[in-house]
N, C-alpha and C. Protein backbone atom coordinates (compact mmCIF):
# COMPACT_ATOMS: atom_id res chain seq x y z
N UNK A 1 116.78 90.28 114.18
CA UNK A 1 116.58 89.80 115.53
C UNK A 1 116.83 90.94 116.53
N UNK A 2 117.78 91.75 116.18
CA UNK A 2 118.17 92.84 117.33
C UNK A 2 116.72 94.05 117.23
N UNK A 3 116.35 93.70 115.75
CA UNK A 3 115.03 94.81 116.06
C UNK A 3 114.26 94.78 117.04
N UNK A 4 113.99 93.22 116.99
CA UNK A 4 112.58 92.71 118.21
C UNK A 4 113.31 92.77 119.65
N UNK A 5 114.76 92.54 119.48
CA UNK A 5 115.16 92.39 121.22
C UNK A 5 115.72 93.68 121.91
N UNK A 6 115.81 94.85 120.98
CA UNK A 6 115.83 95.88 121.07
C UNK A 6 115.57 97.07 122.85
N UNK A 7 113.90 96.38 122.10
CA UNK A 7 112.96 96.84 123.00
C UNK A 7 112.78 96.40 124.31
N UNK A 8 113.13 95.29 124.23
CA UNK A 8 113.24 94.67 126.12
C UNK A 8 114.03 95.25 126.16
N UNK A 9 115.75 95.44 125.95
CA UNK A 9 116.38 96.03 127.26
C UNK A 9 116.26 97.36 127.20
N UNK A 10 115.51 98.18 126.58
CA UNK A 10 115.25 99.90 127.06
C UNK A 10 114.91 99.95 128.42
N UNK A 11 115.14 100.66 129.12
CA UNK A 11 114.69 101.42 130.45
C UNK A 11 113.09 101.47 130.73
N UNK A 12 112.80 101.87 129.18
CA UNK A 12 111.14 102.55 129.63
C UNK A 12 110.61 100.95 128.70
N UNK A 13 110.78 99.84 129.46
CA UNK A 13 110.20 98.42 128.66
C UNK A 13 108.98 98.99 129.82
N UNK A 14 107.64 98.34 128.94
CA UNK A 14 106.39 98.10 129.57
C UNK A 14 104.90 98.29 128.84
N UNK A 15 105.22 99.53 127.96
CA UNK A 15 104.39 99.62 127.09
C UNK A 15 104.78 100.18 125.42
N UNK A 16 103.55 99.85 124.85
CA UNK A 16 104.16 100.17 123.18
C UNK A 16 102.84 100.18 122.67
N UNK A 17 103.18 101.45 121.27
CA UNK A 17 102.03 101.34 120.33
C UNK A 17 101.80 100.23 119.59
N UNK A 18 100.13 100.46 119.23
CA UNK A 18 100.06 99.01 118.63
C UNK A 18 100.64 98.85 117.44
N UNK A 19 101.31 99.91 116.63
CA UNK A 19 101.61 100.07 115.48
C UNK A 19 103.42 99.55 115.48
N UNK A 20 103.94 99.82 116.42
CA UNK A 20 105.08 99.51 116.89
C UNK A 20 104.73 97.82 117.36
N UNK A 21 103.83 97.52 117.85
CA UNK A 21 104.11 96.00 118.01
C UNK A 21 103.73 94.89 117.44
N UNK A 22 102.81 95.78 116.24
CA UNK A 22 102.68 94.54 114.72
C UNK A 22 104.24 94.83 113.43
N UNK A 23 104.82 96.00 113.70
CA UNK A 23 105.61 96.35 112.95
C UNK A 23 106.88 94.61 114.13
N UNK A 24 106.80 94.81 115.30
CA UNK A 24 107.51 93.82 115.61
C UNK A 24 107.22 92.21 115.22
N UNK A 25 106.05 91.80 115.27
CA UNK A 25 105.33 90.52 114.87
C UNK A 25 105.65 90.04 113.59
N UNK A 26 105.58 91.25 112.73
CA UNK A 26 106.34 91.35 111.13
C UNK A 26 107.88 90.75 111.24
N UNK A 27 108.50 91.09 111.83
CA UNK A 27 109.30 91.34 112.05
C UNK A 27 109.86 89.59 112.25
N UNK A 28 109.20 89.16 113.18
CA UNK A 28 109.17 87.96 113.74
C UNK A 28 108.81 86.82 112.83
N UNK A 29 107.73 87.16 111.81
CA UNK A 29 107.05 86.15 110.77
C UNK A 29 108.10 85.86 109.85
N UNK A 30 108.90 86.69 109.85
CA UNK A 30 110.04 87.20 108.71
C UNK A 30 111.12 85.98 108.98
N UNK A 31 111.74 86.44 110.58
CA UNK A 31 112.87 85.20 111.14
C UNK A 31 111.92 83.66 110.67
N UNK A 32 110.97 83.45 111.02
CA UNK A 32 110.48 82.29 110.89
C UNK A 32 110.34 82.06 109.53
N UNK A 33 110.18 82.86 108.68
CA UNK A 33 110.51 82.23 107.29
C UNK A 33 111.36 82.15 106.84
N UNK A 34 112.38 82.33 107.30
CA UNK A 34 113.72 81.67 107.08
C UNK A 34 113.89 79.70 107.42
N UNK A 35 113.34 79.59 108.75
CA UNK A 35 113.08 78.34 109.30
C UNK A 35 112.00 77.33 108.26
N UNK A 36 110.84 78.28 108.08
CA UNK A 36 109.28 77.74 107.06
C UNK A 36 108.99 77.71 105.99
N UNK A 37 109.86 78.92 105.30
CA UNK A 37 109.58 79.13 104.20
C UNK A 37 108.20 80.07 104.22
N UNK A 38 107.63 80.00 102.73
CA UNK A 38 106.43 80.72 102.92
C UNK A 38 105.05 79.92 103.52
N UNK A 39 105.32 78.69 104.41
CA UNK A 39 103.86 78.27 105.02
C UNK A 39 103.75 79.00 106.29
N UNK A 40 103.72 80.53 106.66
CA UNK A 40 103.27 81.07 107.53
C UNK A 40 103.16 82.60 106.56
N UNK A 41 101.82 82.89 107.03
CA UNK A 41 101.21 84.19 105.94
C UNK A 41 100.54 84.69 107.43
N UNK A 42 101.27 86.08 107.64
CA UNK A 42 100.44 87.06 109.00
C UNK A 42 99.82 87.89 108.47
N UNK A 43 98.09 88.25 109.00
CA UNK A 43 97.68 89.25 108.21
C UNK A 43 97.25 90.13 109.35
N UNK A 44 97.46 91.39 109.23
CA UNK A 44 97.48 92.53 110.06
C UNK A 44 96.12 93.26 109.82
N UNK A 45 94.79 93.26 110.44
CA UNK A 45 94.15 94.27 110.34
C UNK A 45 93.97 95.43 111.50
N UNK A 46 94.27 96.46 111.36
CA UNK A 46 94.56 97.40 111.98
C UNK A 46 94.22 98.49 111.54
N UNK A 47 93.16 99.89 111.92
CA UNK A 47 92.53 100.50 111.50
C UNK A 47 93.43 101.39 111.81
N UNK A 48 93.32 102.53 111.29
CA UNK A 48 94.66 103.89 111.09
C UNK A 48 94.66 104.44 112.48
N UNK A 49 93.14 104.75 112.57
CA UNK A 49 92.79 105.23 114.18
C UNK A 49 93.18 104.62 115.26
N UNK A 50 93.88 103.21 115.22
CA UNK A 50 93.74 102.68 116.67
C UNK A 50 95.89 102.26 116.37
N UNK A 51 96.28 102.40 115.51
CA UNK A 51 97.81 102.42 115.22
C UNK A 51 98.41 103.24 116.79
N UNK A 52 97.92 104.13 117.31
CA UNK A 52 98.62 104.75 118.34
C UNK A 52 98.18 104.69 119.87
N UNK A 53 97.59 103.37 119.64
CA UNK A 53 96.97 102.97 121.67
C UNK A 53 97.77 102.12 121.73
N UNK A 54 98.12 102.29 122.97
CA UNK A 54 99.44 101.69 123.67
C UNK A 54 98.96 100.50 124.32
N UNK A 55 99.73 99.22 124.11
CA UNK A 55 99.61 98.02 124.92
C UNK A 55 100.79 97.61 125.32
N UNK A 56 100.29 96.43 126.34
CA UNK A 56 101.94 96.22 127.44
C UNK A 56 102.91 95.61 125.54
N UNK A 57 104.19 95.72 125.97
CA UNK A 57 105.00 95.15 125.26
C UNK A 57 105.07 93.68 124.88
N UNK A 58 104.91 93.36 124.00
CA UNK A 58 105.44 91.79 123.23
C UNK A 58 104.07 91.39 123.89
N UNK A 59 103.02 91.15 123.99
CA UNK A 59 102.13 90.90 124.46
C UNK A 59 101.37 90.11 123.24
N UNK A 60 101.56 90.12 122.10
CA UNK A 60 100.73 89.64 121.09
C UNK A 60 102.17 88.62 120.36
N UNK A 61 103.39 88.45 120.44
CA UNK A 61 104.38 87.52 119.99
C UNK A 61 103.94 86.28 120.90
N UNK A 62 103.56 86.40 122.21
CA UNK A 62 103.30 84.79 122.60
C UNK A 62 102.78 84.14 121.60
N UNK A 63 101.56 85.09 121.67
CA UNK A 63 100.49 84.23 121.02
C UNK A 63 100.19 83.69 119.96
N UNK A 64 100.76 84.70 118.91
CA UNK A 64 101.37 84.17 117.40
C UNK A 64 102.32 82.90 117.56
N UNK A 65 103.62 83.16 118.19
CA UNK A 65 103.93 81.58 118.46
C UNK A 65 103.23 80.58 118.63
N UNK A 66 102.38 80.43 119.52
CA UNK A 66 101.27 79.48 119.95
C UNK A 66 100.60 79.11 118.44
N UNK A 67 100.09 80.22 118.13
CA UNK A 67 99.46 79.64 116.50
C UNK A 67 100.52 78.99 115.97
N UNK A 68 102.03 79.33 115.66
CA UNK A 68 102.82 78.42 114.42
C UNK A 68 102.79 77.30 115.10
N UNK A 69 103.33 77.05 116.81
CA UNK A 69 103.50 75.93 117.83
C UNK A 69 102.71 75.00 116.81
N UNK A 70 101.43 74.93 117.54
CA UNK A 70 100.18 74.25 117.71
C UNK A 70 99.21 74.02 116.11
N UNK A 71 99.52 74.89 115.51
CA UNK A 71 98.99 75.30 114.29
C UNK A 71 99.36 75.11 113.06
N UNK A 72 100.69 74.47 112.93
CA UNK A 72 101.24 73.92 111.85
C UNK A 72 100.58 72.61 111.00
N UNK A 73 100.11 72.72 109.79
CA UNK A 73 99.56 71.56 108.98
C UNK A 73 100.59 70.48 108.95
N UNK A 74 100.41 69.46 109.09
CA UNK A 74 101.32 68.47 108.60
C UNK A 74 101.13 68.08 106.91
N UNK A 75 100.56 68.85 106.37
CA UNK A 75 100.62 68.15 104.67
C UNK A 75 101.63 69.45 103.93
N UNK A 76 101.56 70.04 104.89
CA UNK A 76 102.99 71.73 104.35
C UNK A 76 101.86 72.54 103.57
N UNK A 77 100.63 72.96 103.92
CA UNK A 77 99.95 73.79 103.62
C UNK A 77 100.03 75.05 104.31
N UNK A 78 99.44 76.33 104.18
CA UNK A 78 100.47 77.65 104.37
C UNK A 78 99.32 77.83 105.56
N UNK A 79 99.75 77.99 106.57
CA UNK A 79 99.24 78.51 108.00
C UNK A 79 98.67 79.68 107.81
N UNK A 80 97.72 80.44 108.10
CA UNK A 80 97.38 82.17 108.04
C UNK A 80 96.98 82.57 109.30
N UNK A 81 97.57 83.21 109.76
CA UNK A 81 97.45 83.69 111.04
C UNK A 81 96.55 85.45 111.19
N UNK A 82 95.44 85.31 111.39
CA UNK A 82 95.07 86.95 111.44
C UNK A 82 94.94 87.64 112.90
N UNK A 83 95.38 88.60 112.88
CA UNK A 83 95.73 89.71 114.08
C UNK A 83 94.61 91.07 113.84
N UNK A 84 93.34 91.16 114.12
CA UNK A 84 92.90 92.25 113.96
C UNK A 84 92.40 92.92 115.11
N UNK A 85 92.34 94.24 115.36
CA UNK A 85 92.11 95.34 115.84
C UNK A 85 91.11 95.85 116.14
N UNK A 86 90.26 95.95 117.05
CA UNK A 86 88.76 97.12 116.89
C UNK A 86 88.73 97.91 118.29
N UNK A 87 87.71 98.82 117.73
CA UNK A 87 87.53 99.03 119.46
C UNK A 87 86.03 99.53 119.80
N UNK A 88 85.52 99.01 120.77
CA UNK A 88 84.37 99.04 121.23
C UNK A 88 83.88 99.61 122.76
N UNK A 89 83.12 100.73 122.78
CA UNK A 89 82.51 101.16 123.76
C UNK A 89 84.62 101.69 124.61
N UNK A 90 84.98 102.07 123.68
CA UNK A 90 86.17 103.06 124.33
C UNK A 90 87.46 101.85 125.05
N UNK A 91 86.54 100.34 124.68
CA UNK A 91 87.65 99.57 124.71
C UNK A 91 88.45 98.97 123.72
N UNK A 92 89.75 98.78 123.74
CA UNK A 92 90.55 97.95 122.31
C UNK A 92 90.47 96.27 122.51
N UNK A 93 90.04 95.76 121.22
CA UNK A 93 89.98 94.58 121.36
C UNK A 93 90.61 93.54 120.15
N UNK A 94 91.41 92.95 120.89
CA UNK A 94 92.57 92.96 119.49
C UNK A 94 92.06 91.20 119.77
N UNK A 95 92.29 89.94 118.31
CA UNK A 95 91.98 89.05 118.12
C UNK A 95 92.88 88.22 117.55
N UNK A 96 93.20 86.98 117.62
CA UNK A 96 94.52 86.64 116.80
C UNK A 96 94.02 85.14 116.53
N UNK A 97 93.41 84.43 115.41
CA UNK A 97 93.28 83.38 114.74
C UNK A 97 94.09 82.86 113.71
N UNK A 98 94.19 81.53 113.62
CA UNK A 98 94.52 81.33 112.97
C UNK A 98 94.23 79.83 112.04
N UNK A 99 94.13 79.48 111.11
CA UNK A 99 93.26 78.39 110.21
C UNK A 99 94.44 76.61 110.74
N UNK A 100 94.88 76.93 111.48
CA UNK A 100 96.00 75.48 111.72
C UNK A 100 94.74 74.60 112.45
N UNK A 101 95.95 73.28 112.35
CA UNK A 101 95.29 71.62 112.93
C UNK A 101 94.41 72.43 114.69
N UNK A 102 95.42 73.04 115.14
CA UNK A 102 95.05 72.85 116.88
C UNK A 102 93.80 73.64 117.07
């Protein structure tokens, strides 16, 4: 837990690599399987090249929450949440699905 809360109270909070903020999301899937067990599976696609463009901080943990929130099966089937990466015409365009009820 101190890994992920780490980073808010630094001085320089605002931005982070993207490689640094799926290494946090990991991080996060982890605490929750303590709570879930293994019905939450995060899959990271992330191309080597785009590991070092910087986005605002914690910016992609809302939203993964929102998937377990909203997204949880009621028969205890395993949630998969995917997070992938691209970038197009010099923009990054990151995506986060996931196979739940909502």
């Amino acid at each position: 837990m101190a890994e992920i809360l780490r980073p808010i109270f630094r001085e320089n909070f605002g931005t982070i690599t993207l490689h640094s903020e799926m290494d946090c999301l990991e991080k996060y899937i982890f605490i929750l399987s303590h709570r879930f067990g293994n019905q939450i599976i995060l899959n990271v696609n992330l191309p080597p090249e785009l590991e070092n463009s910087v986005i605002p901080q914690l910016i992609l943990q809302p939203i993964v929450e929102n998937c377990v929130s909203h997204g949880q099966h009621a028969d205890g089937r395993v949630l998969s949440i995917q997070v992938s990466v691209s970038s197009s015409n010099g923009d990054l365009e990151i995506s986060v699905i996931d196979d739940g009820k909502g």
